[in-house]
N, C-alpha and C. Protein backbone atom coordinates (compact mmCIF):
# COMPACT_ATOMS: atom_id res chain seq x y z
N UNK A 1 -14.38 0.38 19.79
CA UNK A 1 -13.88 1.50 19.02
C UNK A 1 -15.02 2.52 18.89
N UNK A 2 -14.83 3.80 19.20
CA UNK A 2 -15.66 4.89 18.90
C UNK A 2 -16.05 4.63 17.53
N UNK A 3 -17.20 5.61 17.66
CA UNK A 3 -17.87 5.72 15.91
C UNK A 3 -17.17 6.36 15.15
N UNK A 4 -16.55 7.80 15.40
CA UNK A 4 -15.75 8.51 14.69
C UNK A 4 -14.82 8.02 13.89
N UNK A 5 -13.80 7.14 15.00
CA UNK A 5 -12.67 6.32 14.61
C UNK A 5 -12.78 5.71 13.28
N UNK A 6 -14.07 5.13 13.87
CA UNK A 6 -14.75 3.97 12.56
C UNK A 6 -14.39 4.96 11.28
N UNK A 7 -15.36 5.63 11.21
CA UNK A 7 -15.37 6.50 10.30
C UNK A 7 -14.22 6.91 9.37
N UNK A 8 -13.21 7.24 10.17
CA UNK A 8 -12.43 8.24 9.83
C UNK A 8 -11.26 6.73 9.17
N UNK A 9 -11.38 5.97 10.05
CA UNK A 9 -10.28 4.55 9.73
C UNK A 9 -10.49 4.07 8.06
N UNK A 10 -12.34 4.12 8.19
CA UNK A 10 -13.20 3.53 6.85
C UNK A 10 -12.87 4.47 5.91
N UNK A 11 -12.40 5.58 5.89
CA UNK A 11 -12.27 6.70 4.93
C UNK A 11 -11.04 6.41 4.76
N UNK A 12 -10.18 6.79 5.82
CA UNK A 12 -8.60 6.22 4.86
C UNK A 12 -8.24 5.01 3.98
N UNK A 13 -9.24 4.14 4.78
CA UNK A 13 -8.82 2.99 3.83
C UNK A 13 -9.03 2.40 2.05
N UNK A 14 -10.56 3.63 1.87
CA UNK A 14 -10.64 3.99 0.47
C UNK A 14 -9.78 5.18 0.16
N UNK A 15 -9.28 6.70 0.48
CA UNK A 15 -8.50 7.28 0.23
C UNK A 15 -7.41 7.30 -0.05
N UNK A 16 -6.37 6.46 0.94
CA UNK A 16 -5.16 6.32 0.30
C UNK A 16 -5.09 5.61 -0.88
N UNK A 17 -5.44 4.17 -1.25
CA UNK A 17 -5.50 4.01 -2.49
C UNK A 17 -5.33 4.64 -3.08
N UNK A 18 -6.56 5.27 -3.34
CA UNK A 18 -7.10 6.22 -4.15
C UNK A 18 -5.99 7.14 -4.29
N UNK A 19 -5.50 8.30 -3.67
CA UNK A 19 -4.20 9.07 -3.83
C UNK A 19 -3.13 8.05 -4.43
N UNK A 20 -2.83 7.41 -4.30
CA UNK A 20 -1.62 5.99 -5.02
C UNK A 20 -1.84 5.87 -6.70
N UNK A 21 -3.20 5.99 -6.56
CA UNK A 21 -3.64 6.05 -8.14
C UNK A 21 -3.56 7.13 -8.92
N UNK A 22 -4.03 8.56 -8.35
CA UNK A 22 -3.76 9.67 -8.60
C UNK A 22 -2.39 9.92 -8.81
N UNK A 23 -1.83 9.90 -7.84
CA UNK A 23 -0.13 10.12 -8.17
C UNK A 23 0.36 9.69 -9.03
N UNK A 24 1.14 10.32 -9.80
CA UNK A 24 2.23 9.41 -10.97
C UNK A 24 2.74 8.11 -10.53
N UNK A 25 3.45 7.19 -11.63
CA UNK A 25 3.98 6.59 -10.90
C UNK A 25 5.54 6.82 -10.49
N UNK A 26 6.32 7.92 -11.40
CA UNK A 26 7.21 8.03 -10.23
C UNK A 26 7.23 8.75 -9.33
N UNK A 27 6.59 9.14 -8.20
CA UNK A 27 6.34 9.79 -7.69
C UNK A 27 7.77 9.52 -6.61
N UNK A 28 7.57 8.09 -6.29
CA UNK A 28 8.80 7.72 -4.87
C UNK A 28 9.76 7.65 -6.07
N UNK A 29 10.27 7.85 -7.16
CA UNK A 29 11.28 7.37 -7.61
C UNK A 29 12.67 8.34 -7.17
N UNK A 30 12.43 9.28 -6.72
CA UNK A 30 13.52 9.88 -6.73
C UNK A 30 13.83 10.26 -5.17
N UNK A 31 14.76 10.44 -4.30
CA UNK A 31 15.10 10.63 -2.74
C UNK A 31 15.58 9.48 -2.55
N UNK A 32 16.35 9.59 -1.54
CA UNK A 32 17.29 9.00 -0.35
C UNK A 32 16.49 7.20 -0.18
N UNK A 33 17.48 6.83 0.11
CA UNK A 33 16.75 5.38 0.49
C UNK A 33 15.95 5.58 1.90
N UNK A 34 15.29 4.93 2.37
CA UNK A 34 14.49 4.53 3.57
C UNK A 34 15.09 3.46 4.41
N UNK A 35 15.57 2.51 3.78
CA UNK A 35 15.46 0.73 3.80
C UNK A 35 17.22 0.93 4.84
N UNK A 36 16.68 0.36 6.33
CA UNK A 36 17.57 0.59 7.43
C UNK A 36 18.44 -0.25 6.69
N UNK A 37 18.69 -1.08 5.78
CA UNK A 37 19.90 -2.51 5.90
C UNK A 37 20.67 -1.62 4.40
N UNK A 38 20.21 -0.77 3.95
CA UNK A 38 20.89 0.19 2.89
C UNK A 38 21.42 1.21 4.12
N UNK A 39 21.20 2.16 4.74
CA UNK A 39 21.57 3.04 5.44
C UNK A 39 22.83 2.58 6.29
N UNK A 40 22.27 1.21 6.98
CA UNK A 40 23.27 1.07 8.16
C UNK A 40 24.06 -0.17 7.89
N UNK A 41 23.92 -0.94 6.54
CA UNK A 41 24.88 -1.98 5.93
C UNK A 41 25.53 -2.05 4.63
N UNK A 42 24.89 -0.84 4.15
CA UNK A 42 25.04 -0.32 2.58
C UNK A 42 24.87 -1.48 1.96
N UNK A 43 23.84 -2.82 2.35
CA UNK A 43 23.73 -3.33 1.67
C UNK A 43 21.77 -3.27 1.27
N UNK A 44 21.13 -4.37 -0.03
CA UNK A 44 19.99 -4.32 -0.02
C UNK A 44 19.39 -5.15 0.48
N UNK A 45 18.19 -5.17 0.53
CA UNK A 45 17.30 -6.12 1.37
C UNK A 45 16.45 -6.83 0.27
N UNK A 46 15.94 -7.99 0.85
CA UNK A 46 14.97 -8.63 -0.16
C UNK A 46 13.58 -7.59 -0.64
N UNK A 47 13.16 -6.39 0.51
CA UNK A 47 12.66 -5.52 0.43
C UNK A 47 12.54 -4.16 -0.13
N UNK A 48 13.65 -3.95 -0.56
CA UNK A 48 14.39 -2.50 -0.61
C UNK A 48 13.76 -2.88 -2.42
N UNK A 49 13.30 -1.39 -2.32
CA UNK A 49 12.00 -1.01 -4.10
C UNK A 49 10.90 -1.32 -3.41
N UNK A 50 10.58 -2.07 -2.79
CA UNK A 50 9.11 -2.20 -2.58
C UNK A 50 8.10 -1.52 -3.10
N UNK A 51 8.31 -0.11 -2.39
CA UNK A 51 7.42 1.15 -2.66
C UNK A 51 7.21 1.32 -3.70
N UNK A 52 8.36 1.59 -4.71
CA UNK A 52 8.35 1.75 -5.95
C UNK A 52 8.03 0.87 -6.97
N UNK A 53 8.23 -0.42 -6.61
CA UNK A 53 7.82 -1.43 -6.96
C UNK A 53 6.30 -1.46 -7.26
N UNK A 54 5.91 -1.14 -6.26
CA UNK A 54 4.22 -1.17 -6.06
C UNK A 54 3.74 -0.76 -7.00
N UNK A 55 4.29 1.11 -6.83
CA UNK A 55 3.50 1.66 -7.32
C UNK A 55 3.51 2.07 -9.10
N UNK A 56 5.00 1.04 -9.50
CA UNK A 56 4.42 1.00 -11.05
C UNK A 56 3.79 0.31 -11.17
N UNK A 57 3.36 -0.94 -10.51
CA UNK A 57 2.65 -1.70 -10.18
C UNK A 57 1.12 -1.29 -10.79
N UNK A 58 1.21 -0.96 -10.09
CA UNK A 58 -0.42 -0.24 -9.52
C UNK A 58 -0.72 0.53 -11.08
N UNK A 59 0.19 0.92 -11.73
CA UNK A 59 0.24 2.07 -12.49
C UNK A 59 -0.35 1.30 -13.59
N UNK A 60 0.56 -0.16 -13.85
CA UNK A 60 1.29 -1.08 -14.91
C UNK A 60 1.68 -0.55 -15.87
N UNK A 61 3.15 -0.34 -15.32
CA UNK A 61 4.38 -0.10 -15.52
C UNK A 61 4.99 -1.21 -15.50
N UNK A 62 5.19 -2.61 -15.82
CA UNK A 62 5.67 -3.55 -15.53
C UNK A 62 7.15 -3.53 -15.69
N UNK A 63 7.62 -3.32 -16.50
CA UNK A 63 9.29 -2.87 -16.74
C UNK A 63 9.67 -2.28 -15.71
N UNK A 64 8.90 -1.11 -15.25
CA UNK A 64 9.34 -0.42 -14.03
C UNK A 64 9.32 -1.42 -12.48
N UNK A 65 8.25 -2.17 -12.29
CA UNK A 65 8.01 -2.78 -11.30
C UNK A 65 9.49 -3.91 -10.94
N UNK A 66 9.98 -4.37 -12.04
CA UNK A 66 10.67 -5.39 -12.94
C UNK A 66 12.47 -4.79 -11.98
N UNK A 67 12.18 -3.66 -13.10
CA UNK A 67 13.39 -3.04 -12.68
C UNK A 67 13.92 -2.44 -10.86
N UNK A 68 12.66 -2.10 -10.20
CA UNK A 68 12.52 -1.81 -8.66
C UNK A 68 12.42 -3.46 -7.40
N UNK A 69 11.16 -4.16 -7.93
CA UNK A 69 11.47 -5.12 -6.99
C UNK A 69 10.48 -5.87 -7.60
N UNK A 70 10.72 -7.53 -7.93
CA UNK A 70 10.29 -8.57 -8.86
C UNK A 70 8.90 -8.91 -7.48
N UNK A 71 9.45 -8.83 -6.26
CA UNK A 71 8.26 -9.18 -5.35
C UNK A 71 7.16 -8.21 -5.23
N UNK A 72 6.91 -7.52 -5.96
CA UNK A 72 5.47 -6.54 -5.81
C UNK A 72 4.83 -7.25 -6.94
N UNK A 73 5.19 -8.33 -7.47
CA UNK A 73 3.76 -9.05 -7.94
C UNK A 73 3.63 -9.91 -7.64
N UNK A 74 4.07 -10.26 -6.37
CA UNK A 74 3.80 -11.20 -4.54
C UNK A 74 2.81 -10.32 -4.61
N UNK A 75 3.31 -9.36 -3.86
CA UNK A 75 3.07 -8.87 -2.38
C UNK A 75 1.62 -7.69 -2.85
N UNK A 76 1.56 -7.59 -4.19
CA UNK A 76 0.19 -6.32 -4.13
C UNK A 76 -0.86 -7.43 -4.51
N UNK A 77 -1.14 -8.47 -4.68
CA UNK A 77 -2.02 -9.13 -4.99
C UNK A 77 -2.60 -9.33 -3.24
N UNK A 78 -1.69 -9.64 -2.34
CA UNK A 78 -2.00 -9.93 -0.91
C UNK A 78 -2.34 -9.05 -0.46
N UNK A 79 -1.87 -7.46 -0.69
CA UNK A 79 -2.36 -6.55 0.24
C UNK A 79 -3.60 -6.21 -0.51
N UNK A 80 -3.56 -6.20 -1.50
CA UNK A 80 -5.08 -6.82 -1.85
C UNK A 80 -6.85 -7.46 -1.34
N UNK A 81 -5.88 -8.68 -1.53
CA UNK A 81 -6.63 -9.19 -0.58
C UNK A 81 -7.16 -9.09 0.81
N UNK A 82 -6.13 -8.42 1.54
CA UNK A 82 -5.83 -8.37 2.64
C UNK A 82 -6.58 -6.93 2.92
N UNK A 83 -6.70 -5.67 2.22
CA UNK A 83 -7.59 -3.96 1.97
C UNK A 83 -9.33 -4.87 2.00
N UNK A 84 -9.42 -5.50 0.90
CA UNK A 84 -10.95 -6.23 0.70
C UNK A 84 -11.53 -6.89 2.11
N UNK A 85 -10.68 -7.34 2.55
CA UNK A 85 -11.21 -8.44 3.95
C UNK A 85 -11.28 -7.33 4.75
N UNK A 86 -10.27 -6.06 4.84
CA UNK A 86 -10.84 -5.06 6.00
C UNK A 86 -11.86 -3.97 5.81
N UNK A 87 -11.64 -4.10 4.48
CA UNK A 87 -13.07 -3.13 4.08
C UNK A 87 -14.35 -3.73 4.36
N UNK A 88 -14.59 -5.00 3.58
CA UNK A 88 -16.01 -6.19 4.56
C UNK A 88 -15.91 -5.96 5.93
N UNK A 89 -14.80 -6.33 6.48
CA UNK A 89 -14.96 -6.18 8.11
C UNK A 89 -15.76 -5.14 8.45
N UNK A 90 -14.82 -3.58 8.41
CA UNK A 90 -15.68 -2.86 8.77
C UNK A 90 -16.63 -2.31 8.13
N UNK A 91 -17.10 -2.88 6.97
CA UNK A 91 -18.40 -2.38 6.22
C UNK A 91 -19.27 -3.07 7.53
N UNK A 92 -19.35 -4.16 7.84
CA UNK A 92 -19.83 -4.90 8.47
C UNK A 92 -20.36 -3.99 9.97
N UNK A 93 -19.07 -3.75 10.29
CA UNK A 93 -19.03 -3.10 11.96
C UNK A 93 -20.08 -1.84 11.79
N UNK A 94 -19.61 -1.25 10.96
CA UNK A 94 -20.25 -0.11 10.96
C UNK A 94 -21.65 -0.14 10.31
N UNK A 95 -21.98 -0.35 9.35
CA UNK A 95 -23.38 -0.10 8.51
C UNK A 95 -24.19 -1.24 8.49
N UNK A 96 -24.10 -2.67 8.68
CA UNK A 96 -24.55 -4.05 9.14
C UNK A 96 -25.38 -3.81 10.54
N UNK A 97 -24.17 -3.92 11.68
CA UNK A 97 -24.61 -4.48 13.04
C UNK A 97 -24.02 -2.90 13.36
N UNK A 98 -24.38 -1.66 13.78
CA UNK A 98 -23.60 -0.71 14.23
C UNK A 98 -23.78 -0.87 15.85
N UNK A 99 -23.12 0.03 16.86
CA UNK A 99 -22.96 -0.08 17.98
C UNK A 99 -24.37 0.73 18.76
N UNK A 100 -25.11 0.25 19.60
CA UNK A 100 -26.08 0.91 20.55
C UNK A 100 -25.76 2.23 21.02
């Protein structure tokens, strides 16, 4: 991977957060569904709130999270985990061992 890439990959990955936090939390609450199995079965998915889910989440909004989707206090603890392990990674790649 180029250096730039690096760079620019390592920056989004603290930025967006970061904007998620900034934003209200209803920010997704209002527009059209997304979720293909609402659109093209009019039915819901084990998925469908997610987003919104999250991001009262994130907010703690718990009522709200509650009311959107009970699995975003699965699923944000993992992506969690899962942001931390790629941030080490490429803390690693880049400022550790960088490329010749």
């Amino acid at each position: 991977m180029r250096n730039w890439i690096k760079y620019f990959y390592f920056g989004g990955l603290i930025l967006v957060p970061l904007m998620l936090l900034i934003l209200p939390a209803v920010f997704f609450d209002n527009g059209p569904p997304m979720c293909l199995s609402v659109l093209l079965f009019h039915r819901t998915c084990p998925g469908c709130g997610m987003t919104r889910g999250l991001m009262h989440l994130i907010h703690l909004d718990f009522p709200g999270t509650v009311r959107y989707n009970k699995l975003a206090f699965v699923v944000l603890p993992l992506l969690l985990i899962i942001w931390i392990k790629e941030i080490i990674r490429l803390w690693k790649l880049i400022f550790i061992s960088p490329a010749k």
